[in-house]
Protein backbone atom coordinates (compact mmCIF):
# COMPACT_ATOMS: atom_id res chain seq x y z
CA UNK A 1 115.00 -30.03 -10.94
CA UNK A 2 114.64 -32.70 -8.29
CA UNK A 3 115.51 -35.57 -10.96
CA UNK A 4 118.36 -33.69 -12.26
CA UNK A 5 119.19 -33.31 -7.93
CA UNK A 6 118.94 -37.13 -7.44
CA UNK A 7 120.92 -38.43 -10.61
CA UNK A 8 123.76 -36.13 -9.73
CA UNK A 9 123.38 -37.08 -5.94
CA UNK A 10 123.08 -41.65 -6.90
CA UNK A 11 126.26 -40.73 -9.06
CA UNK A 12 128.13 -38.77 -6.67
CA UNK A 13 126.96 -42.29 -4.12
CA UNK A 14 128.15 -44.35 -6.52
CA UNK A 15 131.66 -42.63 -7.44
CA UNK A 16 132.96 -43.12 -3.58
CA UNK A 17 132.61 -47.01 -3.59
CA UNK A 18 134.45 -47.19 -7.22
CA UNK A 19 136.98 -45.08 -6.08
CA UNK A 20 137.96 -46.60 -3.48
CA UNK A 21 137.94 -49.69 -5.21
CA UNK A 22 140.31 -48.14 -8.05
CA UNK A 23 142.42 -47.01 -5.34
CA UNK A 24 142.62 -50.63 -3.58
CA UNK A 25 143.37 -52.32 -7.17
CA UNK A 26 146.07 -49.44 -7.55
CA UNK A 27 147.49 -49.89 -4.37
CA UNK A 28 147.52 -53.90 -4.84
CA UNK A 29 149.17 -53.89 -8.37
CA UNK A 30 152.00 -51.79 -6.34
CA UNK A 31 151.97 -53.28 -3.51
CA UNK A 32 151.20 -57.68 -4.04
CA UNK A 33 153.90 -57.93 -6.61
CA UNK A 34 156.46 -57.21 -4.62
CA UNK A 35 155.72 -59.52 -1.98
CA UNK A 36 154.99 -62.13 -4.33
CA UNK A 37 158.18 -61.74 -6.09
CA UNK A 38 160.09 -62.76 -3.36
CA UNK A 39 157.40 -65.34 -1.79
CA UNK A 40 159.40 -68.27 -2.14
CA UNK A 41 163.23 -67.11 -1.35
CA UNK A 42 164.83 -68.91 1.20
CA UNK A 43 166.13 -68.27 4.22
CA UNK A 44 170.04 -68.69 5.16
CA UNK A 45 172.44 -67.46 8.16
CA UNK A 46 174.64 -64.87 5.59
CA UNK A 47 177.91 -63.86 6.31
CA UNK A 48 179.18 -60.77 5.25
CA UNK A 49 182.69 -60.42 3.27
CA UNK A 50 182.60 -56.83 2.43
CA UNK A 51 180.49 -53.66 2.92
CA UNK A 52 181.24 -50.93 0.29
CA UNK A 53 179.30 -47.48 0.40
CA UNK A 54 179.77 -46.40 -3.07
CA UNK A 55 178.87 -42.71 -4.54
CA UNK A 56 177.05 -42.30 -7.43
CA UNK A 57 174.18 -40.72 -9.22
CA UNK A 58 170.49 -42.08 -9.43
CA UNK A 59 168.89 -41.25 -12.75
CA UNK A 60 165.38 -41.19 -13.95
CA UNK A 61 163.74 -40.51 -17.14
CA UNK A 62 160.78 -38.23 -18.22
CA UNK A 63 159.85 -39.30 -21.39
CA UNK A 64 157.30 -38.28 -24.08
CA UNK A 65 156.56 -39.51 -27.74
CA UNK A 66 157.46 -37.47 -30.84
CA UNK A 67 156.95 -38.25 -34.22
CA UNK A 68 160.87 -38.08 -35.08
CA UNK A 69 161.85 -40.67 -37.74
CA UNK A 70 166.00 -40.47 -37.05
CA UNK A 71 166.64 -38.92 -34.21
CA UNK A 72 170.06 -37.88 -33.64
CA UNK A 73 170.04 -38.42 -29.69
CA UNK A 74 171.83 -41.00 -27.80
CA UNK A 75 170.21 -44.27 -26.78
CA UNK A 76 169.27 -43.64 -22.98
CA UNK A 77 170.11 -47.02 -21.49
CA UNK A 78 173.60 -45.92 -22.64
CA UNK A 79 173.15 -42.21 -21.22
CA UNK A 80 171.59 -43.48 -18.09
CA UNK A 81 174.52 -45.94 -17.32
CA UNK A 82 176.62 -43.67 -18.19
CA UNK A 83 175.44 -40.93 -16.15
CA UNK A 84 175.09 -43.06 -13.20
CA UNK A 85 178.74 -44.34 -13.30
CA UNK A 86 180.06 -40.43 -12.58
CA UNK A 87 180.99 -39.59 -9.40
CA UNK A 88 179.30 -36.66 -7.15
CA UNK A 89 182.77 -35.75 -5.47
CA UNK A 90 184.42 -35.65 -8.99
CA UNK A 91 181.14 -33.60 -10.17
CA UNK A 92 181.50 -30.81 -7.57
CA UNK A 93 185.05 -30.18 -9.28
CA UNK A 94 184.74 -30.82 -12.49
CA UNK A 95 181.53 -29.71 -14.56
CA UNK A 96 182.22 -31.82 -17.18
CA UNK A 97 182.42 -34.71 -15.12
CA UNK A 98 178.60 -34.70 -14.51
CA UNK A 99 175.34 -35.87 -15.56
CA UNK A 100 173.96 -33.82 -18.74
CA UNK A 101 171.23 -31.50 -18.13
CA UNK A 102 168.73 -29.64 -20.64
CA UNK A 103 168.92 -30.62 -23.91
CA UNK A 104 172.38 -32.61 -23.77
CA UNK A 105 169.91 -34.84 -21.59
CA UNK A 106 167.54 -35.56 -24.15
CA UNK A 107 168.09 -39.35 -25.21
CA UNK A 108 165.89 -42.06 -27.67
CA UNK A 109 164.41 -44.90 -26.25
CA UNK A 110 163.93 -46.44 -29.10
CA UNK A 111 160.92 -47.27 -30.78
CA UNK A 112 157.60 -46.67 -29.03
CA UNK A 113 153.68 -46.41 -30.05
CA UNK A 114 152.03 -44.11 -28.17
CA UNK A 115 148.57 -44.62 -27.01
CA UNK A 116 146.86 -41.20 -28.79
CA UNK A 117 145.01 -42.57 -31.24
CA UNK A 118 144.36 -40.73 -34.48
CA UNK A 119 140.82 -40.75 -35.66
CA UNK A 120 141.74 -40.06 -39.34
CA UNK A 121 143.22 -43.91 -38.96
CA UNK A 122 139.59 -44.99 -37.78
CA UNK A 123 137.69 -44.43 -41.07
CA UNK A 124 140.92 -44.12 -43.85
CA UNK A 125 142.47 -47.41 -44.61
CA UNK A 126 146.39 -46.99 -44.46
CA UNK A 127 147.03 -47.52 -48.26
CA UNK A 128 144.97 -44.29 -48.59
CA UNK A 129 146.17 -42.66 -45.89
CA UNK A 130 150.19 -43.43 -45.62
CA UNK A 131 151.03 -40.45 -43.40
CA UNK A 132 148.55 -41.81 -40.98
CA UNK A 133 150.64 -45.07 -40.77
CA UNK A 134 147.60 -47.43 -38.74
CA UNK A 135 148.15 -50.07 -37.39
CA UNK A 136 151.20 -48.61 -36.18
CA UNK A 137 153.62 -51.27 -37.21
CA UNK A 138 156.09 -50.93 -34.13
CA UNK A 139 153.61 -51.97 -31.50
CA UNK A 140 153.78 -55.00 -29.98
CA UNK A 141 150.54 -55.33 -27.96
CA UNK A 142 148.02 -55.91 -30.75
CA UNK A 143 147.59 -52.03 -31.10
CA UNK A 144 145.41 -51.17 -33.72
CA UNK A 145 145.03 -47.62 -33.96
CA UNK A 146 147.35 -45.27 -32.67
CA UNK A 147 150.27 -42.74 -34.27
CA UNK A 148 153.31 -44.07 -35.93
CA UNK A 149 156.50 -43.10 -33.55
CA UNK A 150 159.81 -44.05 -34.80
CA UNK A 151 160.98 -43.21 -31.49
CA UNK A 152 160.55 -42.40 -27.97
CA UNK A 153 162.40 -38.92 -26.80
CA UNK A 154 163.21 -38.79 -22.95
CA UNK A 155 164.96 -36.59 -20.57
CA UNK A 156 167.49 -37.99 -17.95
CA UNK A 157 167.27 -35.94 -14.64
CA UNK A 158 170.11 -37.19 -12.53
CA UNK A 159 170.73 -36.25 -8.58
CA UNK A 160 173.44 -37.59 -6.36
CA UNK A 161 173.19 -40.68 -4.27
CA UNK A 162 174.79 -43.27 -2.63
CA UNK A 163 174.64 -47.01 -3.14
CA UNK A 164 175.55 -49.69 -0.64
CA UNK A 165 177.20 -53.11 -2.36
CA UNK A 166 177.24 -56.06 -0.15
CA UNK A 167 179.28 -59.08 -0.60
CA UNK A 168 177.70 -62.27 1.45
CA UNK A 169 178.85 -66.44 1.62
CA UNK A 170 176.30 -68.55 3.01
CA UNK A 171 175.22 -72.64 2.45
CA UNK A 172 172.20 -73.39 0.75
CA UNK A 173 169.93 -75.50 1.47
CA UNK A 174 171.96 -78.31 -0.24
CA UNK A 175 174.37 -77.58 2.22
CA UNK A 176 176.66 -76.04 -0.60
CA UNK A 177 178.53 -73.08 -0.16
CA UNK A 178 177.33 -70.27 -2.02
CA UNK A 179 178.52 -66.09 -2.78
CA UNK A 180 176.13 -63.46 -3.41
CA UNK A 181 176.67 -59.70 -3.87
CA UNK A 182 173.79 -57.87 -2.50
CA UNK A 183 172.87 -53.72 -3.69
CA UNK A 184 169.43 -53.02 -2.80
CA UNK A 185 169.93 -50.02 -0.64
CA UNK A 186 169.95 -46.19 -2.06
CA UNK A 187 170.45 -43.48 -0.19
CA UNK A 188 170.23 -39.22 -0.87
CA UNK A 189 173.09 -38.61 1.20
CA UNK A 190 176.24 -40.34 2.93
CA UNK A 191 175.30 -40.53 6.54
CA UNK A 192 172.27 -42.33 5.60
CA UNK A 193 174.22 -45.15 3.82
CA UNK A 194 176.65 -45.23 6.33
CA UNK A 195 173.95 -45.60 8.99
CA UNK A 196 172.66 -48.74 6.71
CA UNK A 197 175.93 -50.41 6.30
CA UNK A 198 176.37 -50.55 10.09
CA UNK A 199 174.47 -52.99 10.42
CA UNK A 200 176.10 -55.21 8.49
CA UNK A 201 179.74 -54.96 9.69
CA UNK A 202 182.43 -57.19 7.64
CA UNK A 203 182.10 -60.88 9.17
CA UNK A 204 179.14 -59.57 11.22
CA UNK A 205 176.52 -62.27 10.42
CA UNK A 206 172.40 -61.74 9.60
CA UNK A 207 169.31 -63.87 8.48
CA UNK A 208 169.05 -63.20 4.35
CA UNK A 209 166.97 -64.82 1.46
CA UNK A 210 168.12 -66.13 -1.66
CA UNK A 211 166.26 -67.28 -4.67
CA UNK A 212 166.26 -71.22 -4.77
CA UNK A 213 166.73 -71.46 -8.82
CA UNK A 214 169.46 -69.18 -8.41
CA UNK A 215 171.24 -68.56 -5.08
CA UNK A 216 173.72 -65.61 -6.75
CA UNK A 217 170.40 -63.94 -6.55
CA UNK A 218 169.69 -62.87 -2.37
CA UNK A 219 168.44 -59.93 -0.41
CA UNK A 220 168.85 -58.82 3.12
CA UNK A 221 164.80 -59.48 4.13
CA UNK A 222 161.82 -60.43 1.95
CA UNK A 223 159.71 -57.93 4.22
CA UNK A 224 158.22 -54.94 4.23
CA UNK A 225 158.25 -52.13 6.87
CA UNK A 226 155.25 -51.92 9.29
CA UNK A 227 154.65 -48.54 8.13
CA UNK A 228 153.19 -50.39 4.45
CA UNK A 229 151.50 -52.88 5.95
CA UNK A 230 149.14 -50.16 7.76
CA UNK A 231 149.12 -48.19 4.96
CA UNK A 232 147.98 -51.33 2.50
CA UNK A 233 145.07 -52.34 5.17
CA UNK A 234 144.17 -49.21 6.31
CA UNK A 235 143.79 -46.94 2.83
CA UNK A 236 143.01 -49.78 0.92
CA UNK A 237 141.97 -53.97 2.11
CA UNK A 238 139.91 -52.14 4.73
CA UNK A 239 137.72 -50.09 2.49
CA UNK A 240 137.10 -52.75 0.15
CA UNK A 241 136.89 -55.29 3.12
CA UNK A 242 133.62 -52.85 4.48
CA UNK A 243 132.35 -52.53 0.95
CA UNK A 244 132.37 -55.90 0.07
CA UNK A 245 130.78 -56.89 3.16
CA UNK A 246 127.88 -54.27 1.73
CA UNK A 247 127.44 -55.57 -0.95
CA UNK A 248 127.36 -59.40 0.32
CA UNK A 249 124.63 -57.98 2.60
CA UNK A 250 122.56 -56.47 -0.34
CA UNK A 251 122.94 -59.39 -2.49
CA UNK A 252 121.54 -61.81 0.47
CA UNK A 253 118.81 -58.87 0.75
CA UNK A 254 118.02 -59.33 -2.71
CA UNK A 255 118.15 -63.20 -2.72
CA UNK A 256 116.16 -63.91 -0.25
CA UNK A 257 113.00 -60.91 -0.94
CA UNK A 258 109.45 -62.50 -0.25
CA UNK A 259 111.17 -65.84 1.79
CA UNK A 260 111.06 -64.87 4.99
CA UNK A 261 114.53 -64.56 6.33
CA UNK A 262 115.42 -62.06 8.87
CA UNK A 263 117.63 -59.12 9.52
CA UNK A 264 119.81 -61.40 11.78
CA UNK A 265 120.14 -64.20 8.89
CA UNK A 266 121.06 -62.14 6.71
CA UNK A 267 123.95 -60.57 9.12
CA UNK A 268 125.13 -64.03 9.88
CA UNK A 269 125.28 -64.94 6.60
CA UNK A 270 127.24 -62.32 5.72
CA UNK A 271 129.41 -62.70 9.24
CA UNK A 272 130.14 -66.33 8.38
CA UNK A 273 131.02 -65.19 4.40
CA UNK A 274 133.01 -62.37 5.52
CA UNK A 275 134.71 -63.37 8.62
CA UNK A 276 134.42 -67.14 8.42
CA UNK A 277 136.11 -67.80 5.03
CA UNK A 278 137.03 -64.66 3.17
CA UNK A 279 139.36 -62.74 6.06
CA UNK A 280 140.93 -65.49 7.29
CA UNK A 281 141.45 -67.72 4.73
CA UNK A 282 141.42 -65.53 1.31
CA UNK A 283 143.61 -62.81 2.69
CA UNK A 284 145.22 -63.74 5.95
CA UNK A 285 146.56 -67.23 4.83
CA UNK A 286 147.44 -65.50 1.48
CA UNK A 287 149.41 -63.28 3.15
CA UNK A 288 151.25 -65.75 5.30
CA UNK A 289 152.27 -68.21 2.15
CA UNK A 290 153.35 -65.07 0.12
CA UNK A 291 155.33 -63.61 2.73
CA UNK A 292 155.98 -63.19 6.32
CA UNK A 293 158.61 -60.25 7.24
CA UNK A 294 159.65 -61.63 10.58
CA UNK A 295 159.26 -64.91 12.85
CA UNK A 296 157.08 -63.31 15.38
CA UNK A 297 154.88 -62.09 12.33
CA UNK A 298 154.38 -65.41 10.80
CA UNK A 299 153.26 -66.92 14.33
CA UNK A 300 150.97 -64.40 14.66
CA UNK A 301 149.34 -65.21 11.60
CA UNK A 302 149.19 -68.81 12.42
CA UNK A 303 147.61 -68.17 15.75
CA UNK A 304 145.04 -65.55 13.95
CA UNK A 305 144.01 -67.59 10.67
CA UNK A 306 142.26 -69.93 13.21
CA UNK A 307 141.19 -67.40 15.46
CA UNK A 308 139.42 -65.24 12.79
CA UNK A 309 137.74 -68.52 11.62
CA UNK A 310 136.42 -69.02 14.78
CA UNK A 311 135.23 -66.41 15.59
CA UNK A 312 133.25 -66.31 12.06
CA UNK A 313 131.95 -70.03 12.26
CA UNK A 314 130.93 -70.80 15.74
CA UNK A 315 128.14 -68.13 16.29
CA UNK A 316 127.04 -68.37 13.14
CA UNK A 317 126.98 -71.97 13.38
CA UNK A 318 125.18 -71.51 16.75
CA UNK A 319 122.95 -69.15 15.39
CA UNK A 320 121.94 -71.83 12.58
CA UNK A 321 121.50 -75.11 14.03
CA UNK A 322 121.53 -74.85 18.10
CA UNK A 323 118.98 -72.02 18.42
C-alpha cells in the first residue's frame, strides 16, 4: 500500500512541473509568433487619408471530418466570403439577406485526412484491404496511417461585427512616398469601432510600421498590450524561469557529488547561469530585437539587459575569485 502511495504521490510531483511546462510551450507557440512576425517592420510618421467603419459579419468555422466522397455542399472559403460581405443593417430587414444557419451552413473544405487512425490499416496491406484506403493518399504530411476523407464538412457560425479600414501615405525609408490601407481592427458592436477610429481622425497623423519587402503591407503598432505581457511572464516565462533554475540547481547537485563544493557554490553557480546569462541575455535581449511596443519600453530594456547582468556576474564573480 505504501509503494502504490508513493508512485501515485512522485507522479502526481512530477505532473505539476510538465504541466506547466506544456502550458509555457502553449502559451509561447501563441504568443512568440506574433511578435516575431512583425520583428523587423519599420517605423514611419503615417498620415491618414480616410477612416471608414464598415459593418459586416465575422465568420468562423466548426469543422469535423466525414467520410463523404462527393459532397454536395458549397466550398466554405466561398460561403465564408460570402457570408461576411452581408450587411447586419440589411440582415435585421431582410432574412434572406443573412448568413446561413443550420444545415444551409454546412460547407466542404475540401480534402482533409484526419488524424484517427484505423488499426485495420496497421496489419492489412491496402491492396487487401481497399475500403481501408492506408496511406491515405490526400495527406500531405507524410501520414501513414489514418482514414481516407474525400472531404472536410464544416459549419459557418456567423455574428455581426464591425470592421475599421484605414487608408495611410507615408515615405519609406528610401524617402519614397508610399500608400497603405490598413484593417486590423474588429469590433462586436459600433460604438466600439467608432471609439477606435477616433483616434485616427482623417489627416490626423500617428507612428505606424510597415513591412520593408513590401511597404503596401503596414499596421498601426507592432506591440502588444501590457495586459499580455503580464500574462506571458506571469502564467508562463516565470514558472519555467523557477523550474529551470531547479533543475540547474539539481544538475550542479548531481555534478559535483563526492567533490566538495558547497551549498553556496552551487547557488552561485546557478545565480550566475540563471541571472548572469540566461535572463538577461536569452530572454530580455530576445525580447528587445523581436519587438519593443513603445520607446520608453525599449529604453527600459536597454537599461535592464545590463542591469540584470550585473547583478548576476559581479557577486558571483566576487564570490569566486575575491573571497
Amino acid at each position: 500500500m505504501a509503494d502504490c502511495f508513493e508512485t501515485v504521490f512522485y507522479i502526481a510531483f512530477l505532473s505539476v512541473p510538465l504541466g506547466v511546462l506544456a502550458f509555457f510551450c502553449y502559451e509561447a507557440s501563441l504568443f512568440i509568433p506574433t511578435i516575431a512576425r512583425h520583428y523587423n517592420y519599420i517605423p514611419a510618421r503615417m498620415t491618414v487619408l480616410q477612416m471608414d467603419v464598415l459593418p459586416g459579419h465575422c465568420c468562423h468555422l466548426a469543422c469535423f471530418c466525414d467520410e463523404v466522397d462527393n459532397p454536395s455542399a458549397e466550398n466554405c472559403d466561398a460561403m465564408r466570403r460570402r457570408s461576411e460581405a452581408l450587411s447586419p443593417v440589411i440582415c435585421s430587414t431582410n432574412t434572406s439577406a443573412c448568413p446561413p444557419t443550420g444545415s444551409a451552413a454546412v460547407c466542404n473544405a475540401g480534402p482533409f485526412c484526419c488524424d484517427s487512425c484505423n488499426a485495420t490499416c496497421l496489419v492489412i496491406p491496402p491492396a487487401v484491404a481497399p475500403s481501408c484506403k492506408c496511406p491515405c493518399p490526400k495527406c500531405s504530411g507524410g501520414c501513414s496511417c489514418c482514414r481516407h476523407v474525400e472531404a472536410r464538412l464544416c459549419r459557418l457560425f456567423c455574428n455581426p461585427c464591425f470592421r475599421t479600414a484605414i487608408s495611410v501615405a507615408f515615405h519609406d525609408r528610401h524617402g519614397t512616398p508610399r500608400t497603405a490601407n490598413i484593417s486590423s481592427y474588429v469590433a462586436d458592436n459600433a460604438v466600439d469601432a467608432q471609439h477606435y477610429a477616433n483616434d485616427f481622425l482623417q489627416n490626423s497623423t500617428f507612428m505606424g510600421f510597415y513591412k520593408p519587402s513590401d511597404p503596401s503591407i503596414a499596421h498601426t503598432s507592432r506591440g502588444f498590450p501590457v495586459h499580455r505581457w503580464v500574462a506571458f511572464v506571469f502564467l508562463a516565462a516565470l514558472p519555467f524561469f523557477l523550474i529551470g533554475v531547479a533543475l540547474t540547481a539539481l544538475l550542479i547537485v548531481f555534478c559535483t557529488l563526492g567533490t566538495g563544493y558547497s551549498g553556496k557554490t552551487v547557488f552561485w553557480t546557478t545565480w550566475l547561469i540563471w541571472v548572469g546569462i540566461i535572463w538577461p541575455f536569452l530572454i530580455l535581449l530576445l525580447i528587445l530585437e523581436l519587438s519593443y511596443p513603445t520607446a520608453r519600453a525599449k529604453t527600459a530594456l536597454r537599461v535592464l539587459i545590463p542591469l540584470i547582468a550585473c547583478i548576476g556576474w559581479f557577486p558571483s564573480l566576487y564570490y569566486f575569485f575575491a573571497r
